[in-house]
PDB file of N, CA and C in Angstrom:
ATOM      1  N   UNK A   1     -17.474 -35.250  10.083  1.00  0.00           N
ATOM      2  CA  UNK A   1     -18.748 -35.019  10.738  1.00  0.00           C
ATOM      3  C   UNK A   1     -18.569 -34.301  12.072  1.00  0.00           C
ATOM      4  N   UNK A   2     -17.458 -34.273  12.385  1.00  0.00           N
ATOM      5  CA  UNK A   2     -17.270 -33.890  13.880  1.00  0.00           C
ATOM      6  C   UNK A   2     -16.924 -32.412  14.066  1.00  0.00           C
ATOM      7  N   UNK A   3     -15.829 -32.170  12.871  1.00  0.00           N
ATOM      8  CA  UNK A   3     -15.614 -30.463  12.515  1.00  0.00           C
ATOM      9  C   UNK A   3     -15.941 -30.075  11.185  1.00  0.00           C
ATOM     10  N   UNK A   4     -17.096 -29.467  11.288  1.00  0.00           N
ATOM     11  CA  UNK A   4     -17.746 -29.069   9.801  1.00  0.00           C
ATOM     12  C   UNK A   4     -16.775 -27.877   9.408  1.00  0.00           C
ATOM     13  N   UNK A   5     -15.953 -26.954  10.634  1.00  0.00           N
ATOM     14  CA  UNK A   5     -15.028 -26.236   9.832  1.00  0.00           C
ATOM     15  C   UNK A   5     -14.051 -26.600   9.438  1.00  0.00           C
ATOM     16  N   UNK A   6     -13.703 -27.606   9.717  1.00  0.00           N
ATOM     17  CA  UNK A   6     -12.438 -28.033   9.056  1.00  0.00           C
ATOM     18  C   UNK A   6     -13.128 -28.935   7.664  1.00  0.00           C
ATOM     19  N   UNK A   7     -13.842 -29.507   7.486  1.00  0.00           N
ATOM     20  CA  UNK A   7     -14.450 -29.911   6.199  1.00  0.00           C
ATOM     21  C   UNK A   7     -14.583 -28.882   5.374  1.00  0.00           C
ATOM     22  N   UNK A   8     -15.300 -27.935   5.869  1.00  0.00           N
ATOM     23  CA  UNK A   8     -15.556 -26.687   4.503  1.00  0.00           C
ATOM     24  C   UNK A   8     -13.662 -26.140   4.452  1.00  0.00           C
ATOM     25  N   UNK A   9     -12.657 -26.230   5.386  1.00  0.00           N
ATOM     26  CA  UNK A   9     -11.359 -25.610   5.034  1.00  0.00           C
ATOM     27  C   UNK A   9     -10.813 -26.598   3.903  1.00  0.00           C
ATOM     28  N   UNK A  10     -10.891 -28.056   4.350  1.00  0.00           N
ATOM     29  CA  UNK A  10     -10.133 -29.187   3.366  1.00  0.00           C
ATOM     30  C   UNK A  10     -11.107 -28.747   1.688  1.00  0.00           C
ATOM     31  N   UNK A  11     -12.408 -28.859   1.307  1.00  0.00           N
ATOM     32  CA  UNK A  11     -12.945 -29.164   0.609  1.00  0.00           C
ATOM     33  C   UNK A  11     -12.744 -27.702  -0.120  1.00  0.00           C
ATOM     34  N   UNK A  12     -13.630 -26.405   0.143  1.00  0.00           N
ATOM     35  CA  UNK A  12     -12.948 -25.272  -0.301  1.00  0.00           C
ATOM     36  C   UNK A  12     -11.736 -24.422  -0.319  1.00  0.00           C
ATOM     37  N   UNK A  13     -10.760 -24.860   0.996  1.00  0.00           N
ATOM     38  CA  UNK A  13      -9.750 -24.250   0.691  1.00  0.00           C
ATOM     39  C   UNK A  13      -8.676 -24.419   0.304  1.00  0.00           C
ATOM     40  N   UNK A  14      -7.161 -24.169   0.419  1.00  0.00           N
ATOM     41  CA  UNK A  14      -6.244 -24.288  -0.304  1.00  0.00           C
ATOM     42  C   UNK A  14      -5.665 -25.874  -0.065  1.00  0.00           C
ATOM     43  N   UNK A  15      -5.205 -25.929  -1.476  1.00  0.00           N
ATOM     44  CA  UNK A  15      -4.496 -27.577  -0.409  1.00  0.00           C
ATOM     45  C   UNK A  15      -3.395 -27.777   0.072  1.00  0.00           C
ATOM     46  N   UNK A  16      -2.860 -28.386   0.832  1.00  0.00           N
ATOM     47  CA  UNK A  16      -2.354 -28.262   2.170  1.00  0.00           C
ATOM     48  C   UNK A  16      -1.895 -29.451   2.332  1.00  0.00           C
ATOM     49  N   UNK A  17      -0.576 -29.485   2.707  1.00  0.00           N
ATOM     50  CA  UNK A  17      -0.142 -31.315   3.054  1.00  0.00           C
ATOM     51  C   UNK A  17      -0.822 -31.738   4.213  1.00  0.00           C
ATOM     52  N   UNK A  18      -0.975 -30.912   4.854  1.00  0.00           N
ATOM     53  CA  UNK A  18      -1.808 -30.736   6.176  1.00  0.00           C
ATOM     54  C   UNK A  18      -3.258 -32.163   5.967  1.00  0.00           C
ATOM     55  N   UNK A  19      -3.316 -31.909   4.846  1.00  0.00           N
ATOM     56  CA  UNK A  19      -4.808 -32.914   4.559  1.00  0.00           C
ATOM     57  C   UNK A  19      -4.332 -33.976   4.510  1.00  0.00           C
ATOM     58  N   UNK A  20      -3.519 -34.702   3.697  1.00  0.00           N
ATOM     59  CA  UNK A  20      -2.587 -35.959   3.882  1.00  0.00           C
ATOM     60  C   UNK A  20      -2.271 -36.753   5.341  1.00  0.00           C
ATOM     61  N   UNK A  21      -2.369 -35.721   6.467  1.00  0.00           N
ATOM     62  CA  UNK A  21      -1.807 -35.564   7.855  1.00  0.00           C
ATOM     63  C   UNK A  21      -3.095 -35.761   8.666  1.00  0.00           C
ATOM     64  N   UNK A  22      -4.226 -35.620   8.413  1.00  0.00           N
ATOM     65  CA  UNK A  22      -5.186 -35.869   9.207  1.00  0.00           C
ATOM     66  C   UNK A  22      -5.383 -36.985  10.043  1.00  0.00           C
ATOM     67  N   UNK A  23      -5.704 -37.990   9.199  1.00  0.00           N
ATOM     68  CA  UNK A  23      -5.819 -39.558   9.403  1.00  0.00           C
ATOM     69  C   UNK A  23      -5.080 -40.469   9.100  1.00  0.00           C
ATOM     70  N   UNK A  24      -4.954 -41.940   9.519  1.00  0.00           N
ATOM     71  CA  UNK A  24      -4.373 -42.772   9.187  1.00  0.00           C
ATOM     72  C   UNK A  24      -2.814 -42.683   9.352  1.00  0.00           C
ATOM     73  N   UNK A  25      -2.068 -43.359   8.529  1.00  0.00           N
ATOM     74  CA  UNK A  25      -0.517 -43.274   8.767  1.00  0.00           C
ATOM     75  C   UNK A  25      -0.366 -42.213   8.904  1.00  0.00           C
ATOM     76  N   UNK A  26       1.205 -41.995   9.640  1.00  0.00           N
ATOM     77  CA  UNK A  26       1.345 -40.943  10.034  1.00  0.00           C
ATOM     78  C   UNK A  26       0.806 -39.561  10.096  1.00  0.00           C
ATOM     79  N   UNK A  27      -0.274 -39.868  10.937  1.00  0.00           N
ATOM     80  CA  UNK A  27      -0.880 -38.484  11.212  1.00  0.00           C
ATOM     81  C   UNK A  27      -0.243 -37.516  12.187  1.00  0.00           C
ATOM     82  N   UNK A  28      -0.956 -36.558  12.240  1.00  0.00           N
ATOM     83  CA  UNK A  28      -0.549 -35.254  12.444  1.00  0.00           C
ATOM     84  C   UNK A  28      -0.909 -34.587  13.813  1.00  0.00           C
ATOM     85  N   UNK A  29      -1.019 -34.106  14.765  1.00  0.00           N
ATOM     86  CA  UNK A  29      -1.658 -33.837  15.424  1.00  0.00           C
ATOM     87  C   UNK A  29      -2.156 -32.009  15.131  1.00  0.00           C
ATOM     88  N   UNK A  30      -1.118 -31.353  14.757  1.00  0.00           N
ATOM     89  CA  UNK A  30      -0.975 -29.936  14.576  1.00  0.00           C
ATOM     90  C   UNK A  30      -1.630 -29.589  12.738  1.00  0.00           C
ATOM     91  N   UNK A  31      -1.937 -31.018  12.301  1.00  0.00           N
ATOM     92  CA  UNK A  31      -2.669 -30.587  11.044  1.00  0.00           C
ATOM     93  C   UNK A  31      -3.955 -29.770  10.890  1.00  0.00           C
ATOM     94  N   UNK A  32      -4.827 -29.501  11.663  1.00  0.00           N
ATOM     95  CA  UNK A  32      -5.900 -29.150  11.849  1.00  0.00           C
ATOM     96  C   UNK A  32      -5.779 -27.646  11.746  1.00  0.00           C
ATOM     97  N   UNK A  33      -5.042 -27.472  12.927  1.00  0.00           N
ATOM     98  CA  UNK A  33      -4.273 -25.745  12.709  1.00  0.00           C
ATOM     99  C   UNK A  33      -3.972 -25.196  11.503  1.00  0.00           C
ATOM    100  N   UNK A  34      -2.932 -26.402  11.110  1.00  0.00           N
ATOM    101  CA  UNK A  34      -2.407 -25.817   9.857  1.00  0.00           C
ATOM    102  C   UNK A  34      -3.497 -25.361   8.359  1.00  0.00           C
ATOM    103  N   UNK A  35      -4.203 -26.463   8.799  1.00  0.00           N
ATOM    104  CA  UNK A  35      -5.218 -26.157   7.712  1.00  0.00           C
ATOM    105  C   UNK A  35      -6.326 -25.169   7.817  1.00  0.00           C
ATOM    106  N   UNK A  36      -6.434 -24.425   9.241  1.00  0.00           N
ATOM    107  CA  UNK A  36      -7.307 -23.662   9.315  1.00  0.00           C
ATOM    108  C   UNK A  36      -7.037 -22.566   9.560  1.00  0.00           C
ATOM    109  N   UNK A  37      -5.695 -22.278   9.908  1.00  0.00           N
ATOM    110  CA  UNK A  37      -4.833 -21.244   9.174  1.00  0.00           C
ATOM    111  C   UNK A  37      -4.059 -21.172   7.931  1.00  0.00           C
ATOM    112  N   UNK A  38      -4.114 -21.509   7.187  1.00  0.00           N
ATOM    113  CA  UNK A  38      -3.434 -21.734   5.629  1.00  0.00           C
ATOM    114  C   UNK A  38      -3.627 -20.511   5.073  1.00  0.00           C
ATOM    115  N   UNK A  39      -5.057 -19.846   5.177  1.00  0.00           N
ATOM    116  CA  UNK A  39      -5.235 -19.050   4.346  1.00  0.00           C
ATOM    117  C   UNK A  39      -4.035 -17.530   5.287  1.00  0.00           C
ATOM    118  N   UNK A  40      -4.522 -17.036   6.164  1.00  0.00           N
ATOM    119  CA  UNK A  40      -3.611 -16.526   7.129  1.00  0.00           C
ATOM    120  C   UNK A  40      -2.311 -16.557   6.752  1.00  0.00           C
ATOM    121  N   UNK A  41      -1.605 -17.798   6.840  1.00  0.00           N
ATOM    122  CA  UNK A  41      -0.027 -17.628   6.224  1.00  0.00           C
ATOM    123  C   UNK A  41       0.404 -17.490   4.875  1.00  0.00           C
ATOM    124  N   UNK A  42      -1.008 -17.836   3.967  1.00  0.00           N
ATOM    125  CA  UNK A  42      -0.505 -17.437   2.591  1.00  0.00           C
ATOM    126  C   UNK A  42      -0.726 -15.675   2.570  1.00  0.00           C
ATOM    127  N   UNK A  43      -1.752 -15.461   2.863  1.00  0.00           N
ATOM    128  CA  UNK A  43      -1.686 -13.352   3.321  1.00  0.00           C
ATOM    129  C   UNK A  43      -0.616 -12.583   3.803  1.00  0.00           C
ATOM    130  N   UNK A  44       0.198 -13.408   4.632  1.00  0.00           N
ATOM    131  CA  UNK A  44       0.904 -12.862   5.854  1.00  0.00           C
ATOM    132  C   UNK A  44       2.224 -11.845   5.110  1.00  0.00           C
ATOM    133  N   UNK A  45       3.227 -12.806   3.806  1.00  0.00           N
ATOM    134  CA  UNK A  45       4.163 -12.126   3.373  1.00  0.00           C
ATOM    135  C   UNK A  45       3.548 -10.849   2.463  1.00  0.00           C
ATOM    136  N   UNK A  46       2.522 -10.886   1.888  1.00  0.00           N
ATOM    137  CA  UNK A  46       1.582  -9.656   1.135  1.00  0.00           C
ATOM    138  C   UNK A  46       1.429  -8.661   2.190  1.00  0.00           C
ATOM    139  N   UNK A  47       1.597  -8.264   3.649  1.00  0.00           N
ATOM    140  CA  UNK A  47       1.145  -7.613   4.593  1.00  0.00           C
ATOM    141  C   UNK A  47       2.732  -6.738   4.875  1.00  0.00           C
ATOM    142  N   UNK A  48       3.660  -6.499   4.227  1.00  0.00           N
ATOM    143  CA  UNK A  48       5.131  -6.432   4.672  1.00  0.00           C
ATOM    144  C   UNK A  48       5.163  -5.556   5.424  1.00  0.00           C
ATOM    145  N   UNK A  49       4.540  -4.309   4.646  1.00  0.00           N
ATOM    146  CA  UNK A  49       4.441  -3.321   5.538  1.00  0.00           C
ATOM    147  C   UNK A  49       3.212  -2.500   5.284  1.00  0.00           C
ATOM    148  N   UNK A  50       3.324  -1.588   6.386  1.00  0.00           N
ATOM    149  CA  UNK A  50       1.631  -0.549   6.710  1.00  0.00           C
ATOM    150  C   UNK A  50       2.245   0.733   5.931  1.00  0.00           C
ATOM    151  N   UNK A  51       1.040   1.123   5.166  1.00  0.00           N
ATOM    152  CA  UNK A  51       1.051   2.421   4.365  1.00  0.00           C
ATOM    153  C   UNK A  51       0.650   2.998   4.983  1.00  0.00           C
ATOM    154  N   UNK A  52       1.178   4.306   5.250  1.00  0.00           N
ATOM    155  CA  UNK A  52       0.353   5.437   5.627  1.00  0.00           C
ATOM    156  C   UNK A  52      -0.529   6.531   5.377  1.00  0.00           C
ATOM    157  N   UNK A  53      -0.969   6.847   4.926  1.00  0.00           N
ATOM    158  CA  UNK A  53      -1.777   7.423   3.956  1.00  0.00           C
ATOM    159  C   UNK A  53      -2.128   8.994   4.713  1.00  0.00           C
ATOM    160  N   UNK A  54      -1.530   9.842   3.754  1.00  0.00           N
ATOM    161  CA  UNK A  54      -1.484  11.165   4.746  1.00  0.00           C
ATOM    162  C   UNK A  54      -2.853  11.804   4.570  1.00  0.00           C
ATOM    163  N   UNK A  55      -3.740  12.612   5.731  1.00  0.00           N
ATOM    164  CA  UNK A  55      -4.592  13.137   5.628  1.00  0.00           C
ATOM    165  C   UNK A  55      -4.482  14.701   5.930  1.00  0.00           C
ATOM    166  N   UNK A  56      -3.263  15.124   5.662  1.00  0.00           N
ATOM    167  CA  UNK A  56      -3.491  16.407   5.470  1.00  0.00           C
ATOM    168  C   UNK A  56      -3.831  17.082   4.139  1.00  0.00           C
ATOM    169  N   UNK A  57      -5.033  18.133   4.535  1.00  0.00           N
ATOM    170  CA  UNK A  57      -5.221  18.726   3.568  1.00  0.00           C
ATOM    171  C   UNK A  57      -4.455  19.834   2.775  1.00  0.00           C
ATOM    172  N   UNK A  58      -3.701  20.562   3.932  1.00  0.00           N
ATOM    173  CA  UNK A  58      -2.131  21.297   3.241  1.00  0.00           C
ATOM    174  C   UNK A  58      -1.569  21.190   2.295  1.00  0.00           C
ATOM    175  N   UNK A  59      -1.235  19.847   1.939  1.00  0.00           N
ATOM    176  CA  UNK A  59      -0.010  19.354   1.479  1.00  0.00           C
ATOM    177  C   UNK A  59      -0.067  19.687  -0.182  1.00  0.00           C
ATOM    178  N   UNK A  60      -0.788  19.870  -0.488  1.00  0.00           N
ATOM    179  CA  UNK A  60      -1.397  20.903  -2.028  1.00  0.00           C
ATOM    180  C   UNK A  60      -0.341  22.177  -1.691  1.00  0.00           C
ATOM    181  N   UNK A  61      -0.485  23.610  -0.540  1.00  0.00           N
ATOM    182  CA  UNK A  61      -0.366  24.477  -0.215  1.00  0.00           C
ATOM    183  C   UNK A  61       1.405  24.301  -0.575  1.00  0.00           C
ATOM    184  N   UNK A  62       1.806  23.312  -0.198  1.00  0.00           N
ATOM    185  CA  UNK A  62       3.548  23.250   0.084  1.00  0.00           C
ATOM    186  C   UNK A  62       4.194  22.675  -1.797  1.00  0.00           C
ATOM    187  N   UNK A  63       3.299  23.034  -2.803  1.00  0.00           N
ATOM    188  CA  UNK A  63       3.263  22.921  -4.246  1.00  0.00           C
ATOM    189  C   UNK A  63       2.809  24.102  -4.674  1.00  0.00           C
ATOM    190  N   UNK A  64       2.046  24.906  -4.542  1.00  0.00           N
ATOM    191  CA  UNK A  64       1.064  25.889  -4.889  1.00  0.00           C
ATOM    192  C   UNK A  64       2.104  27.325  -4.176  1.00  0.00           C
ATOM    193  N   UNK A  65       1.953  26.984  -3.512  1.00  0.00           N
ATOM    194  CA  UNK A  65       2.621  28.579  -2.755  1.00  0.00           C
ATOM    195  C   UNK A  65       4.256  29.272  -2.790  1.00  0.00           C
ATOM    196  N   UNK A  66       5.201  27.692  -3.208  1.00  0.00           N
ATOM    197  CA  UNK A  66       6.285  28.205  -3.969  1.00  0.00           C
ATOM    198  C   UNK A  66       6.195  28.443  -5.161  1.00  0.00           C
ATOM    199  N   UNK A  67       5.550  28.017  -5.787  1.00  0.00           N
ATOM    200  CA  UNK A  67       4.883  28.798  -7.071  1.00  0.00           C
ATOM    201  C   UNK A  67       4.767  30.258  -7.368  1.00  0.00           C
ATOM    202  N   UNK A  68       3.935  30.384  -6.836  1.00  0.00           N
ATOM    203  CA  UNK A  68       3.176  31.719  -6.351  1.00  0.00           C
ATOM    204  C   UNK A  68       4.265  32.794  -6.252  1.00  0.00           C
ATOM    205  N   UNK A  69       5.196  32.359  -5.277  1.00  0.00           N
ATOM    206  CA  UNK A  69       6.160  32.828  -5.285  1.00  0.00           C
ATOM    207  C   UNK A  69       7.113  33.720  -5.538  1.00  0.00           C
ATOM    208  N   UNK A  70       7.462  31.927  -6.680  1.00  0.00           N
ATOM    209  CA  UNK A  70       8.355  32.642  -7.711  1.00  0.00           C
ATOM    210  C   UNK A  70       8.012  32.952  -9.236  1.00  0.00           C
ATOM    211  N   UNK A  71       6.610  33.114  -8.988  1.00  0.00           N
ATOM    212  CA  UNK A  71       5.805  33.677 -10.085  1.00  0.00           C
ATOM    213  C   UNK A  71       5.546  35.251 -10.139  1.00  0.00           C
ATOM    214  N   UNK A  72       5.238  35.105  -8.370  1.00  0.00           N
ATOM    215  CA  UNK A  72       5.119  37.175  -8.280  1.00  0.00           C
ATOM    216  C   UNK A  72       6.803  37.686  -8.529  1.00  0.00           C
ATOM    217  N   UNK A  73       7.411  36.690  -7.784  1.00  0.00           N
ATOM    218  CA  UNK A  73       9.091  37.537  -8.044  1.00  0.00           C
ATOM    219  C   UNK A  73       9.404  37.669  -9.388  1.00  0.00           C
ATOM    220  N   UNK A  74       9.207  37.058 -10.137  1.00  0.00           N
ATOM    221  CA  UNK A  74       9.249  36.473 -11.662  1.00  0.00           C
ATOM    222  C   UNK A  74       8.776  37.980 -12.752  1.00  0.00           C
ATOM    223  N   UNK A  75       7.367  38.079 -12.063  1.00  0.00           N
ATOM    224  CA  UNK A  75       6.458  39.180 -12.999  1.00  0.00           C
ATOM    225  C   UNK A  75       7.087  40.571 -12.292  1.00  0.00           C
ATOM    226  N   UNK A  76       7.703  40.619 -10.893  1.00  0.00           N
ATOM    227  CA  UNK A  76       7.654  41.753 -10.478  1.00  0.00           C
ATOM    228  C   UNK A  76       9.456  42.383 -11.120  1.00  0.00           C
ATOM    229  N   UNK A  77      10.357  41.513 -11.517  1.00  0.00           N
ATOM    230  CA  UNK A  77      11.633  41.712 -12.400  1.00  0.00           C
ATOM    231  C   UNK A  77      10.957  41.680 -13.440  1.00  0.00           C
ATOM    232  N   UNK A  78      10.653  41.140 -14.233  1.00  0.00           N
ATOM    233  CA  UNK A  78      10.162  41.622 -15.624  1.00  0.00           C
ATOM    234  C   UNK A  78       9.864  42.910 -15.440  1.00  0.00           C
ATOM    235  N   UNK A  79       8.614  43.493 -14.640  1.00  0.00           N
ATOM    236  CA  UNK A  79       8.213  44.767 -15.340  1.00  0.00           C
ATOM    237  C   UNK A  79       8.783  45.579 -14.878  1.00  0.00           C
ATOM    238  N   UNK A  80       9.926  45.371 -13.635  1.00  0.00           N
ATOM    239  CA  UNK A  80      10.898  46.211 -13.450  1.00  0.00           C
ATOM    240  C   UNK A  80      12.294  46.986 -14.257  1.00  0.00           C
ATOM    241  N   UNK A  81      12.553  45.187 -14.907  1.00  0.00           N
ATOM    242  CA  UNK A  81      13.348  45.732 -15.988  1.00  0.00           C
ATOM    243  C   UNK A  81      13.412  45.697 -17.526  1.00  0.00           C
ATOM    244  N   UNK A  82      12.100  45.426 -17.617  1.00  0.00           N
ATOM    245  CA  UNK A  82      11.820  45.255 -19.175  1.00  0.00           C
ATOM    246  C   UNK A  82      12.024  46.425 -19.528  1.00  0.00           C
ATOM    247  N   UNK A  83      11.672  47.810 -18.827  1.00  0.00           N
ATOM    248  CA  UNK A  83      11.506  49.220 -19.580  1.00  0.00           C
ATOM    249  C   UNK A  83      12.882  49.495 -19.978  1.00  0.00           C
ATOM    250  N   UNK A  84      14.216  49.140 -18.859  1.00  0.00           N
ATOM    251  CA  UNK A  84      14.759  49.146 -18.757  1.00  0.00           C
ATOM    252  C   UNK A  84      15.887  48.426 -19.995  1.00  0.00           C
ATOM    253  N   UNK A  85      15.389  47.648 -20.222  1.00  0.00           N
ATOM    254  CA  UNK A  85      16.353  46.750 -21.287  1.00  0.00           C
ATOM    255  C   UNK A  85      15.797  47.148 -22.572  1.00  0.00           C
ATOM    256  N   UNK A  86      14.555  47.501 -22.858  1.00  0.00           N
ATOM    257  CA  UNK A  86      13.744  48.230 -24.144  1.00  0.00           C
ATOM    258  C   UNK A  86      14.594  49.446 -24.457  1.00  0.00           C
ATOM    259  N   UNK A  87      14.830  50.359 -23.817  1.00  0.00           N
ATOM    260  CA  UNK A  87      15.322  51.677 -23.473  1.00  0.00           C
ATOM    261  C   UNK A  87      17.084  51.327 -24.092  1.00  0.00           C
ATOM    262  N   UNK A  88      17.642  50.686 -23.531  1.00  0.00           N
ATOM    263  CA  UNK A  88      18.846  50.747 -23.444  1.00  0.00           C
ATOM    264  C   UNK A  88      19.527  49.701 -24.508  1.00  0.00           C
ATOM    265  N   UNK A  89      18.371  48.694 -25.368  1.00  0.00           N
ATOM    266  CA  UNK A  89      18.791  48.145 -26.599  1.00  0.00           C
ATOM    267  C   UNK A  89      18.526  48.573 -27.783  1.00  0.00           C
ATOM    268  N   UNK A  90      17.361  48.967 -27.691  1.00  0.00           N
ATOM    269  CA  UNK A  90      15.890  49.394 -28.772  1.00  0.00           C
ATOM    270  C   UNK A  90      16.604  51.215 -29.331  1.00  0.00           C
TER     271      UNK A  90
END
């Protein structure tokens, strides 16, 4: 009756030896905490590390443009020496 948040933590949230620790024999003094952070330390190892998430729009350009590349170098030997190899096999 006295901490309605800690009632809605015991009743909806995780359970917790922490609840055992409240009252009566060996109680607890630091149980209260524990139980109203519980949820917090079960999150905490899921958090390991920060993603970064890149917002450049470039980063397409640095896929696309070596391409390009070695696509014009590509077409520009072919029709350089295709006549060339036609001619001299054919």
């Amino acid at each position: 009756m006295s901490d309605p948040g800690l009632a809605v933590s015991v009743y909806f949230g995780l359970t917790t030896p922490g609840q055992y620790r409240l009252v009566g024999p060996g109680a607890w003094s630091p149980a209260r905490d524990v139980i109203l952070s519980s949820r917090q330390r079960m999150l905490l190892p899921l958090n390991t590390r920060r993603v970064v998430i890149a917002t450049n729009d470039n980063r397409c350009w640095s896929l696309i443009l070596p391409a390009l590349i070695v696509g014009t170098v590509g077409l520009l030997a072919a029709w350089t020496f295709y006549p060339r190899f036609i001619e001299q096999y054919f």
